[in-house]
C-alpha atoms as a PDB file:
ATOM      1  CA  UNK A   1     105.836  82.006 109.438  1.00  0.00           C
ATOM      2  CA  UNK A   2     104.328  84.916 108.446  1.00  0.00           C
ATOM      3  CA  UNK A   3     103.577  88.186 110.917  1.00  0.00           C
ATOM      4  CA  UNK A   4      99.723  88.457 111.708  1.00  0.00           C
ATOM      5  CA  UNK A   5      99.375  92.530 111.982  1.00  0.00           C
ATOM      6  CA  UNK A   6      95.703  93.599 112.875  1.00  0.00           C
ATOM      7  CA  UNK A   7      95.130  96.870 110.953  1.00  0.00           C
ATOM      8  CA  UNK A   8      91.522  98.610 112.179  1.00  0.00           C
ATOM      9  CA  UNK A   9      90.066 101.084 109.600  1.00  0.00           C
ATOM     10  CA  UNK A  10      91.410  98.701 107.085  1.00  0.00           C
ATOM     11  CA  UNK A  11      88.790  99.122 104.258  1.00  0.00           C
ATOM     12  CA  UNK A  12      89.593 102.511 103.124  1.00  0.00           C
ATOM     13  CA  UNK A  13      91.813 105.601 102.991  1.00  0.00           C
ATOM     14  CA  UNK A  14      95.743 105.074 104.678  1.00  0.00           C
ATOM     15  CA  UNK A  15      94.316 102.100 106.237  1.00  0.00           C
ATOM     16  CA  UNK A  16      93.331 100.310 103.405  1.00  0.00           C
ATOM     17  CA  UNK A  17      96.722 101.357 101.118  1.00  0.00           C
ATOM     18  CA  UNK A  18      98.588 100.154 104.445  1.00  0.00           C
ATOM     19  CA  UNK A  19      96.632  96.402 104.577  1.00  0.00           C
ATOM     20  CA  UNK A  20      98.027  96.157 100.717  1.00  0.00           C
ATOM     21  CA  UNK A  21     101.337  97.258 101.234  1.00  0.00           C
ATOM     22  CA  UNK A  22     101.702  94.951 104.178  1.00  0.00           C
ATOM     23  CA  UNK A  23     100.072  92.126 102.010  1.00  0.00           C
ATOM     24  CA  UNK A  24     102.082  92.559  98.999  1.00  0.00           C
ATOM     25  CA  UNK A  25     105.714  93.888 100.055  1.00  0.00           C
ATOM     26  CA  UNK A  26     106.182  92.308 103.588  1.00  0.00           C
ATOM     27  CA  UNK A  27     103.952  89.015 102.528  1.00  0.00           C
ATOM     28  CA  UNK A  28     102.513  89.806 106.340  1.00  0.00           C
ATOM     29  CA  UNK A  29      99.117  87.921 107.245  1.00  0.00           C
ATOM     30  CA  UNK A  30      96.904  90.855 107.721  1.00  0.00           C
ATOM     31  CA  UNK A  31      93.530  91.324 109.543  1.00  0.00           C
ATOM     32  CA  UNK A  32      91.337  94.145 107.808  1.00  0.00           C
ATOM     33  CA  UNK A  33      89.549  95.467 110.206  1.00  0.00           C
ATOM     34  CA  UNK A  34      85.893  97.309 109.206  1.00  0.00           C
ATOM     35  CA  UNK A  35      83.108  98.055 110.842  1.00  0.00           C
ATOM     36  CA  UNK A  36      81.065  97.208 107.662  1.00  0.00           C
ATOM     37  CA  UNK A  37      81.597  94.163 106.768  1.00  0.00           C
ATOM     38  CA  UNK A  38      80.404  94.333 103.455  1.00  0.00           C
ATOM     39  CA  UNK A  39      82.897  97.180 102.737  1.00  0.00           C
ATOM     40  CA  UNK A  40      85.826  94.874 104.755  1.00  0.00           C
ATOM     41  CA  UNK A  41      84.705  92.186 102.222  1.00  0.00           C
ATOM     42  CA  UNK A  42      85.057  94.311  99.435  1.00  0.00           C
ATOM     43  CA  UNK A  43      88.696  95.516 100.448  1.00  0.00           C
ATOM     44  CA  UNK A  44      89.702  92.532 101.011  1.00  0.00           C
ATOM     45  CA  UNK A  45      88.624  91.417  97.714  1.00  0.00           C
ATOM     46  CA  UNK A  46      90.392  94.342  96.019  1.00  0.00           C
ATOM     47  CA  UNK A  47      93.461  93.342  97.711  1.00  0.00           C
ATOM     48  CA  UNK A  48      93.343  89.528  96.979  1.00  0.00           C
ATOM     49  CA  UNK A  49      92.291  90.223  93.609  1.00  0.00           C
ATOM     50  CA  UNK A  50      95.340  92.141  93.048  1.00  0.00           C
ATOM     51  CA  UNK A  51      97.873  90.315  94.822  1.00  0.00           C
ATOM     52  CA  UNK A  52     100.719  89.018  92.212  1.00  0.00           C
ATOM     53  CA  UNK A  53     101.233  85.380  91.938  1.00  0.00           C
ATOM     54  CA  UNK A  54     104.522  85.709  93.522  1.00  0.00           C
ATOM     55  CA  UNK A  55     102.567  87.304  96.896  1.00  0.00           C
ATOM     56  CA  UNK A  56     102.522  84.642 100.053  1.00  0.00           C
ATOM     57  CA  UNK A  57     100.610  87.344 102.095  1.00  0.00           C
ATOM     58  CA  UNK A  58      97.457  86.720 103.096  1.00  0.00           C
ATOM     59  CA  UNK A  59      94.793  89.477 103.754  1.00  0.00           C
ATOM     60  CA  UNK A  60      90.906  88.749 105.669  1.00  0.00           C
ATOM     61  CA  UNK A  61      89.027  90.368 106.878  1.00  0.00           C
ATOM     62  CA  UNK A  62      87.166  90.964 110.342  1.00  0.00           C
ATOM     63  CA  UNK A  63      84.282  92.908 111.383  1.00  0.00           C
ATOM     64  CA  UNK A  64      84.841  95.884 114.467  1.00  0.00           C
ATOM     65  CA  UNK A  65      83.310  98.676 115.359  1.00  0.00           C
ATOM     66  CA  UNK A  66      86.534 100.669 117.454  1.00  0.00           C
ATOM     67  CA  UNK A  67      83.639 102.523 119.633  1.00  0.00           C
ATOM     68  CA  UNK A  68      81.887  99.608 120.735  1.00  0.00           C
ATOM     69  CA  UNK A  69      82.978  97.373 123.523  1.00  0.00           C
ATOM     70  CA  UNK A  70      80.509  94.476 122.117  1.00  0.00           C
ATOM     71  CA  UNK A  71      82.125  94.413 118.513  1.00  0.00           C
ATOM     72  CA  UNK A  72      85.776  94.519 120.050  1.00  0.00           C
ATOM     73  CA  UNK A  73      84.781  91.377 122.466  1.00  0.00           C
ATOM     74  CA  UNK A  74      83.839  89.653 119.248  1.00  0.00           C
ATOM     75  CA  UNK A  75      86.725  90.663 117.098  1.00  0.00           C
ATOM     76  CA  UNK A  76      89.254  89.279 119.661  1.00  0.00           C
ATOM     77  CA  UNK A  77      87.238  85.921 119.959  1.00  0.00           C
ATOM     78  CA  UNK A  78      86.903  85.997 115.975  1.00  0.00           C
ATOM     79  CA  UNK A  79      90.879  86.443 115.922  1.00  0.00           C
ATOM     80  CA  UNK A  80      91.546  84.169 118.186  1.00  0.00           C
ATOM     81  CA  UNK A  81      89.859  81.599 116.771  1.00  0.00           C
ATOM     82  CA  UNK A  82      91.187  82.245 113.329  1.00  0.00           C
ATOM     83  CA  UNK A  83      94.812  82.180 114.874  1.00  0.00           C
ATOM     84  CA  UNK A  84      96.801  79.011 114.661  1.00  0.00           C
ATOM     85  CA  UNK A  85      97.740  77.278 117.476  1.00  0.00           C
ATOM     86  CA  UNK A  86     100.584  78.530 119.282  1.00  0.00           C
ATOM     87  CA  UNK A  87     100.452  81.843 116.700  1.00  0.00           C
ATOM     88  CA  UNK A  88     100.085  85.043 118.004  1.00  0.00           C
ATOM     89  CA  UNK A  89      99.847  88.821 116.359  1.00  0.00           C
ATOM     90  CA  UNK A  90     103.136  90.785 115.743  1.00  0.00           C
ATOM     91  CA  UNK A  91     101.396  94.093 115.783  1.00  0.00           C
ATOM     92  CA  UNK A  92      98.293  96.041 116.511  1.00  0.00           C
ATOM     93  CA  UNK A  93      97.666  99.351 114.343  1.00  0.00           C
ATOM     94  CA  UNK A  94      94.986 101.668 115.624  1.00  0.00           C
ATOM     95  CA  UNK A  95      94.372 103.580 111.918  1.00  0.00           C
ATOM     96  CA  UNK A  96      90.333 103.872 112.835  1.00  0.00           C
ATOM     97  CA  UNK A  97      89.390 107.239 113.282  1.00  0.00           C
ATOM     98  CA  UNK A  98      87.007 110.102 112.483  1.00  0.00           C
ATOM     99  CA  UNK A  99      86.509 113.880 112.774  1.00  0.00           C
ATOM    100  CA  UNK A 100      87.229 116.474 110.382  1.00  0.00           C
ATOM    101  CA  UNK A 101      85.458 116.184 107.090  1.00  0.00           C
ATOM    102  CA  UNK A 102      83.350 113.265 108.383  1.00  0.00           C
ATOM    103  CA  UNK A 103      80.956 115.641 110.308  1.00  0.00           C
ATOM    104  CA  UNK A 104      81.034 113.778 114.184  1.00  0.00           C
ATOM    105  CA  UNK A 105      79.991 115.099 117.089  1.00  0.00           C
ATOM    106  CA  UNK A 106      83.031 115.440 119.518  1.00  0.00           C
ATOM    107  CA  UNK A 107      81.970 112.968 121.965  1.00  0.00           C
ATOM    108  CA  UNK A 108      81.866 110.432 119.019  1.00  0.00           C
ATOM    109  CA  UNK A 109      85.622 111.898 117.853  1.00  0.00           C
ATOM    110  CA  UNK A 110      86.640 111.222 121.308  1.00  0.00           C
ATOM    111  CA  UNK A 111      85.139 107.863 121.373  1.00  0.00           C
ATOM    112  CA  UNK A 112      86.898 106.510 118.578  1.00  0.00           C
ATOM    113  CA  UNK A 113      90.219 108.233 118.447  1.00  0.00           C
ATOM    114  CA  UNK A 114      91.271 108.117 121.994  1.00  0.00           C
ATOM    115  CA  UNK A 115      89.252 105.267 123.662  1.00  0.00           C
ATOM    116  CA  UNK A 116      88.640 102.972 120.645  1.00  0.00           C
ATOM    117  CA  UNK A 117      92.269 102.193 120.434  1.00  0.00           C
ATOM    118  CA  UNK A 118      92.263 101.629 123.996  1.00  0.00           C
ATOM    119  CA  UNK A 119      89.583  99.163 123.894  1.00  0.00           C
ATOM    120  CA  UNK A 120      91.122  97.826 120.781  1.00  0.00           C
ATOM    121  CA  UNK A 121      94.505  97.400 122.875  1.00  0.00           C
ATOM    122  CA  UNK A 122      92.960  95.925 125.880  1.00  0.00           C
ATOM    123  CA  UNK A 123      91.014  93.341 124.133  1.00  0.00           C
ATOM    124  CA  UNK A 124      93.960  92.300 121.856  1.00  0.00           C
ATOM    125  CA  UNK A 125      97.091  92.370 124.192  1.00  0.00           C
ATOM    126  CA  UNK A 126      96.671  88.765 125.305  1.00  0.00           C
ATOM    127  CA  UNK A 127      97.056  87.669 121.553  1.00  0.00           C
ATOM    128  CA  UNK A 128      99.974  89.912 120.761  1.00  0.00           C
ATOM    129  CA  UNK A 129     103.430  88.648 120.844  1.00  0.00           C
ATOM    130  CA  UNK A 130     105.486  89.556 124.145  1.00  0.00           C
ATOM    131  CA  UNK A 131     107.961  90.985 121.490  1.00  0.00           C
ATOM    132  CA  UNK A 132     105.404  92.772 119.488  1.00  0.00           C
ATOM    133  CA  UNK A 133     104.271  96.569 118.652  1.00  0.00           C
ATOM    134  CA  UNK A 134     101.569  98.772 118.786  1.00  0.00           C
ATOM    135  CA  UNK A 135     101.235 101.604 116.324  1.00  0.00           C
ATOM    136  CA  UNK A 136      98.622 104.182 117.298  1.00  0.00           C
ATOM    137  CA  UNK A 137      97.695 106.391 114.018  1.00  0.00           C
ATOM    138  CA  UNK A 138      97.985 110.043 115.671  1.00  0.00           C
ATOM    139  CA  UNK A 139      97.590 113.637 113.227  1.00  0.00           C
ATOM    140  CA  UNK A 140      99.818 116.563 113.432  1.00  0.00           C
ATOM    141  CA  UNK A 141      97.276 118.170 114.797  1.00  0.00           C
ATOM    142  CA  UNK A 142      97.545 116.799 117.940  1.00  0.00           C
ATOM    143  CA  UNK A 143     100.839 118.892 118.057  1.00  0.00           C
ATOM    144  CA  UNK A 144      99.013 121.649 116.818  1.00  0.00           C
ATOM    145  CA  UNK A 145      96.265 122.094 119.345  1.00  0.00           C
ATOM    146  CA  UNK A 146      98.707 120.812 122.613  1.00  0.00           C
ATOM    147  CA  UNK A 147     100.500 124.405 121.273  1.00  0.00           C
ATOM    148  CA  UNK A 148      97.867 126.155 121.842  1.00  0.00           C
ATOM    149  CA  UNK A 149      97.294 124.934 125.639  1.00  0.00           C
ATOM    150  CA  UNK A 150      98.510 126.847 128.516  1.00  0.00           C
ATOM    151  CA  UNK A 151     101.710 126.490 129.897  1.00  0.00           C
ATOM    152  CA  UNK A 152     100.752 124.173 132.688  1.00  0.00           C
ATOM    153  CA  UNK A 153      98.399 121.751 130.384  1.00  0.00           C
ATOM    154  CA  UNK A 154     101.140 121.462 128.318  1.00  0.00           C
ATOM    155  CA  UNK A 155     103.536 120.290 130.532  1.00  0.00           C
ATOM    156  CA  UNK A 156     100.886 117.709 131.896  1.00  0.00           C
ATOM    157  CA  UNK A 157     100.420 116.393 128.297  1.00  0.00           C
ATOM    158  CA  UNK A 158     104.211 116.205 127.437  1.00  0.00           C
ATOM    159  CA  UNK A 159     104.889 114.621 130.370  1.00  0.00           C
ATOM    160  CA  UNK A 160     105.873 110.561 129.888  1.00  0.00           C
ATOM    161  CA  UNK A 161     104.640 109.851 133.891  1.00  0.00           C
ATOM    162  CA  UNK A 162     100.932 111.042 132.577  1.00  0.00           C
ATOM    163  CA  UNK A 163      97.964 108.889 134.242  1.00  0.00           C
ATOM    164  CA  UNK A 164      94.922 107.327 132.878  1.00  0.00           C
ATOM    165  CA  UNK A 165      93.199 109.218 134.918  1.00  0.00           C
ATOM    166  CA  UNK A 166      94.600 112.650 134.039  1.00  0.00           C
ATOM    167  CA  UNK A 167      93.888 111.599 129.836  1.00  0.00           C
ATOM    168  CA  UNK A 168      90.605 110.856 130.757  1.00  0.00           C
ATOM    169  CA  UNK A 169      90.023 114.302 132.683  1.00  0.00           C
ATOM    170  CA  UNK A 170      91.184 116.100 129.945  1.00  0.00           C
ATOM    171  CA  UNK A 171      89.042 114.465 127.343  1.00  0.00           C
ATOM    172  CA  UNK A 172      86.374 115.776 129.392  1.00  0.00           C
ATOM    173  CA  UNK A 173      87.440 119.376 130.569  1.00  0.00           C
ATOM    174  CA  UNK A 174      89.381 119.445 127.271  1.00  0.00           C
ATOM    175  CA  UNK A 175      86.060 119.436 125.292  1.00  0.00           C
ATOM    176  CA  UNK A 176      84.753 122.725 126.364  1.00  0.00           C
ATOM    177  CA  UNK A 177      88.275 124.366 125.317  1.00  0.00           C
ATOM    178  CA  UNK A 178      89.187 127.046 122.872  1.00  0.00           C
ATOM    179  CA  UNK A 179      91.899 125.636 122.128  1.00  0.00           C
ATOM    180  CA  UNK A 180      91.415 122.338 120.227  1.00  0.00           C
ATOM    181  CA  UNK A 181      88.853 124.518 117.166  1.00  0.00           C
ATOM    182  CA  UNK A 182      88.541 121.339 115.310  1.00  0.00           C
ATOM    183  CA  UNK A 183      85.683 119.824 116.798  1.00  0.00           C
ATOM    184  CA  UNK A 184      87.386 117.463 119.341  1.00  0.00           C
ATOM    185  CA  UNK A 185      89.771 116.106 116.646  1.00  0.00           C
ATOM    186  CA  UNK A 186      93.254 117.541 117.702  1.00  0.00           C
ATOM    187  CA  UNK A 187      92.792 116.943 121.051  1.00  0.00           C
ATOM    188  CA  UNK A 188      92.026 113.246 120.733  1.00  0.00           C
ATOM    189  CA  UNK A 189      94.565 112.683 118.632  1.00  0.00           C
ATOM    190  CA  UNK A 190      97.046 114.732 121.376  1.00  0.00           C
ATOM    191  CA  UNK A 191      95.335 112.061 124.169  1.00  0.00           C
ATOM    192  CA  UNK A 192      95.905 109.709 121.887  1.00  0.00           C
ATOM    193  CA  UNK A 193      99.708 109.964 122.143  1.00  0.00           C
ATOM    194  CA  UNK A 194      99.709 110.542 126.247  1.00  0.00           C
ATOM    195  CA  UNK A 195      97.902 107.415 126.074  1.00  0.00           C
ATOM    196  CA  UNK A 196     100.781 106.161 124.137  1.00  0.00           C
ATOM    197  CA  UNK A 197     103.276 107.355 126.552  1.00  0.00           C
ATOM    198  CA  UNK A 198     101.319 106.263 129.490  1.00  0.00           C
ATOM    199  CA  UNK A 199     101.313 102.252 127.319  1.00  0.00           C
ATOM    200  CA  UNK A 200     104.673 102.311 127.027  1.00  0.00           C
ATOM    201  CA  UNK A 201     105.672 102.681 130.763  1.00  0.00           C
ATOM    202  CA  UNK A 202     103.336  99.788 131.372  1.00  0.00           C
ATOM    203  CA  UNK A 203     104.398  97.943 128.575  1.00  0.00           C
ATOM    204  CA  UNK A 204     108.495  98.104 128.053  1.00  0.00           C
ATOM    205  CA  UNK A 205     108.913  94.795 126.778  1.00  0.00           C
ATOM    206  CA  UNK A 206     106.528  96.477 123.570  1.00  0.00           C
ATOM    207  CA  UNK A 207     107.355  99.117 121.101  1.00  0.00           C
ATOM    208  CA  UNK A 208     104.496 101.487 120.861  1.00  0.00           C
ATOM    209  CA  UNK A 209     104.673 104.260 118.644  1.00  0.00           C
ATOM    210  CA  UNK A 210     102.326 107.520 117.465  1.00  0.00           C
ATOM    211  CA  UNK A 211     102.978 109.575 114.748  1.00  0.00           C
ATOM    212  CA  UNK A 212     101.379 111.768 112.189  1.00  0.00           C
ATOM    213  CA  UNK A 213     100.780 110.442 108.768  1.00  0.00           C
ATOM    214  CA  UNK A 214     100.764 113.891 106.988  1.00  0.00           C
ATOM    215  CA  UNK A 215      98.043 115.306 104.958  1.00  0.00           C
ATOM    216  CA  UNK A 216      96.898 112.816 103.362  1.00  0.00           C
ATOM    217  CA  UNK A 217      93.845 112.894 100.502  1.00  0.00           C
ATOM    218  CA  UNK A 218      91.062 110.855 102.164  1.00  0.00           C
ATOM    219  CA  UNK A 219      87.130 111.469 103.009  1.00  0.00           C
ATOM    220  CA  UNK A 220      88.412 113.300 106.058  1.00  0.00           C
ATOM    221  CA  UNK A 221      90.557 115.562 104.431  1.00  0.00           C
ATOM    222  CA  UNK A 222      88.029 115.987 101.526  1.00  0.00           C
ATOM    223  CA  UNK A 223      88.182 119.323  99.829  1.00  0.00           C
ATOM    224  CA  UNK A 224      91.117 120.691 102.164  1.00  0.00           C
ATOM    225  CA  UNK A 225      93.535 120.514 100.145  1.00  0.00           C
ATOM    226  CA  UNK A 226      95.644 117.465 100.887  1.00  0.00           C
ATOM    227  CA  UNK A 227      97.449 116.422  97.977  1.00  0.00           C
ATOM    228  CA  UNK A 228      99.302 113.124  99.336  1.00  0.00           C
ATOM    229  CA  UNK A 229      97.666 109.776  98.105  1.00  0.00           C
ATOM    230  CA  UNK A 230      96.940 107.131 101.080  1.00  0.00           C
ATOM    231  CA  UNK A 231      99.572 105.096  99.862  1.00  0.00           C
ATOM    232  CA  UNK A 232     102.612 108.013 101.036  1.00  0.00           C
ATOM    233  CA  UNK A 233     100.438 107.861 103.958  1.00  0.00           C
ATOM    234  CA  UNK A 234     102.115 104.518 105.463  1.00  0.00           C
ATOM    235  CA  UNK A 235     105.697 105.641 105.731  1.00  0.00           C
ATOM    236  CA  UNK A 236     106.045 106.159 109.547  1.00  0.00           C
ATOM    237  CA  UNK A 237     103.862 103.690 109.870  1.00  0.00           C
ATOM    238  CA  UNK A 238     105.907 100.682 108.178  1.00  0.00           C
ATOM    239  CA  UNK A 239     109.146 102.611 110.045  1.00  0.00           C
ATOM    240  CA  UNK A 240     107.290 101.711 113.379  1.00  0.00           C
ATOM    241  CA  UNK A 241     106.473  98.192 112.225  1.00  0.00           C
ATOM    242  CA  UNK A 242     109.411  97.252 111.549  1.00  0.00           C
ATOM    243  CA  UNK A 243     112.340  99.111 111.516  1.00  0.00           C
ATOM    244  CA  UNK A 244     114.732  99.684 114.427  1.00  0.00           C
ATOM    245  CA  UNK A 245     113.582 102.267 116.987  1.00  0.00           C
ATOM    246  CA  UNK A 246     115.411 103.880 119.479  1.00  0.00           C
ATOM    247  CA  UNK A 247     112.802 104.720 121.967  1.00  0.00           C
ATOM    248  CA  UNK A 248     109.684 103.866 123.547  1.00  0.00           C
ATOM    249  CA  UNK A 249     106.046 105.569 123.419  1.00  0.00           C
ATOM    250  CA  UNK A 250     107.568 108.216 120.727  1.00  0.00           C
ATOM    251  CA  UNK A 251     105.659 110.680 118.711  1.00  0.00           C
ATOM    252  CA  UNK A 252     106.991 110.549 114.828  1.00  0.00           C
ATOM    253  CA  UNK A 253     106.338 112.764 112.157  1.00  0.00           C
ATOM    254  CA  UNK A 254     105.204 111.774 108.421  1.00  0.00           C
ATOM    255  CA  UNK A 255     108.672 111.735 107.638  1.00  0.00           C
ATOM    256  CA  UNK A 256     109.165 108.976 109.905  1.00  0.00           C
ATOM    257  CA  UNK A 257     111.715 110.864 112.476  1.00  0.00           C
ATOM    258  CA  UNK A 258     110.855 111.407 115.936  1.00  0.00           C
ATOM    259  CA  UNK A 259     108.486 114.751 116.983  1.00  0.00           C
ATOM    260  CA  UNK A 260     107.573 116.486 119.670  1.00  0.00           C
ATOM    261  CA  UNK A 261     104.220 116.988 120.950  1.00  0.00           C
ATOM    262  CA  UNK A 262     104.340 120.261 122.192  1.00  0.00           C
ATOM    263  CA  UNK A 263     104.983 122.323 118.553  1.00  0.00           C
ATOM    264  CA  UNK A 264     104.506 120.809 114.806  1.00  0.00           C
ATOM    265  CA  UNK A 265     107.647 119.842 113.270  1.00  0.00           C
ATOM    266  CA  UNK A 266     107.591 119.643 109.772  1.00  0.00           C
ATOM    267  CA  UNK A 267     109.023 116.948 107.407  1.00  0.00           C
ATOM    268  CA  UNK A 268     112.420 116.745 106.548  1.00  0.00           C
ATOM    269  CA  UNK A 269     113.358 119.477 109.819  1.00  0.00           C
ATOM    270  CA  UNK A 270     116.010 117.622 111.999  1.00  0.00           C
ATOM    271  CA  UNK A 271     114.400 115.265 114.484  1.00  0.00           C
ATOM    272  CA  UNK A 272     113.161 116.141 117.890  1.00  0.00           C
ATOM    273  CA  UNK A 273     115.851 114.954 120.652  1.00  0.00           C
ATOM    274  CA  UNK A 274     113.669 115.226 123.595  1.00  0.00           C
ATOM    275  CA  UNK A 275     113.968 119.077 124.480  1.00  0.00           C
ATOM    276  CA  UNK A 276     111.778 119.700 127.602  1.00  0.00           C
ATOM    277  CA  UNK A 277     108.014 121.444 126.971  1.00  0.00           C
ATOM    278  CA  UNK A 278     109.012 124.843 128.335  1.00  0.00           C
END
């Protein structure tokens, strides 16, 4: 049987490169997530329409909206329903996300880079396999504004027993901060790997991963100079899908090697091994 991997920003960009690769190479049944679903129903055509004869993946796609709690209900009972009986997803990938070049206000950053994947996690958990993963699509530049905190707010973030409750304070109080510069986008994606940290405590029998997948060419890098296609976009994502990992709630680089939070590590410099946030 085929895995079922859920894949939300699926109709463009890393997301959509990702949905193909998974469709093509690992003959995975995919759900392209879009919250158009005439654009879904376009990518999804653009993948089927390209699939080689050989291909037994199978890509569809489903309509969700990562910042609303309405579209999410209905994408799990869509899923569901579309699910055989007795089938259940392998993995959930939280790609969805927006800031940057795409001109959002920082309350709408925060709502769909830290808490849409949490919504998107709640709903879907009781259809994911006891044995399955989670792969939350982070940025380096999560790393890059949790640098810039003080001493003491970077310890809280590094830390692995972080709350809810202390994420969600910090998306608030974090807001009004020098430090992120980016419009709310590096610190959601920071909170989005506490929130990682804090899932994998509550979660052990799961692998959940974050990572960065480098600067990548898409309409939220537009004119900054990223030079990387989408497609070399998915490489620490497929690691965390599928590959053998030896830790739980981990930050990885682009390179697909475990990184610290706290400072950006660049690709190909040796892994991170867990120093302590000094």
């Amino acid at each position: 049987m085929s895995q079922h991997i859920l894949v939300t920003g699926g109709n463009t960009g890393i997301g959509l490169a990702l949905c193909k690769q998974l469709t093509y190479d690992y003959g995975c049944h995919v759900y392209l997530c879009s919250r158009s679903l005439e654009k879904g129903t376009a990518a999804v055509k653009s993948i089927v329409d390209g699939k080689p004869a050989s291909c037994k993946g199978q890509c569809e796609v489903v309509q969700l909206d990562t910042s609303s709690d309405e579209s999410v209900v209905s994408a799990v009972a869509d899923v569901k329903a579309r699910l055989a009986e007795g089938a259940q997803l392998y993995a959930i990938v939280n790609n969805a996300g927006t800031g940057l070049g795409h001109g959002a206000t920082p309350d709408v950053v925060m709502n769909t880079n830290l808490f849409g994947p949490k919504r998107v996690i709640e709903g879907f958990m009781p259809l994911l396999s006891k044995s399955g993963r989670i792969v939350n699509v982070g940025s380096g530049a999560g790393p890059m504004y949790v640098a810039r905190c003080s001493s003491d707010v970077k310890k809280m973030l590094c830390n692995p027993d972080i709350s809810w409750e202390q994420i969600a304070e910090h998306a608030k109080s974090g807001l009004g901060s020098s430090a992120d510069g980016m419009g709310g986008y590096g610190l959601s994606k920071a909170l989005l790997s506490c929130y990682t940290m804090l899932l994998a405590k509550q979660h052990p029998e799961l692998l959940i991963s974050c990572l960065s997948p480098g600067f990548i060419e898409t309409s939220m890098t537009k004119g900054m100079g990223a030079s990387k296609s989408p497609e070399e976009g998915t490489v620490s994502i497929r690691h965390c899908l599928f590959e053998k990992l030896d830790g739980n709630g981990w930050f990885y680089g682009s390179d697909a090697l475990r990184s610290p939070l706290h400072f950006l590590r660049n690709p190909g410099e040796p892994p991170y091994k867990g120093e302590p946030v000094e």
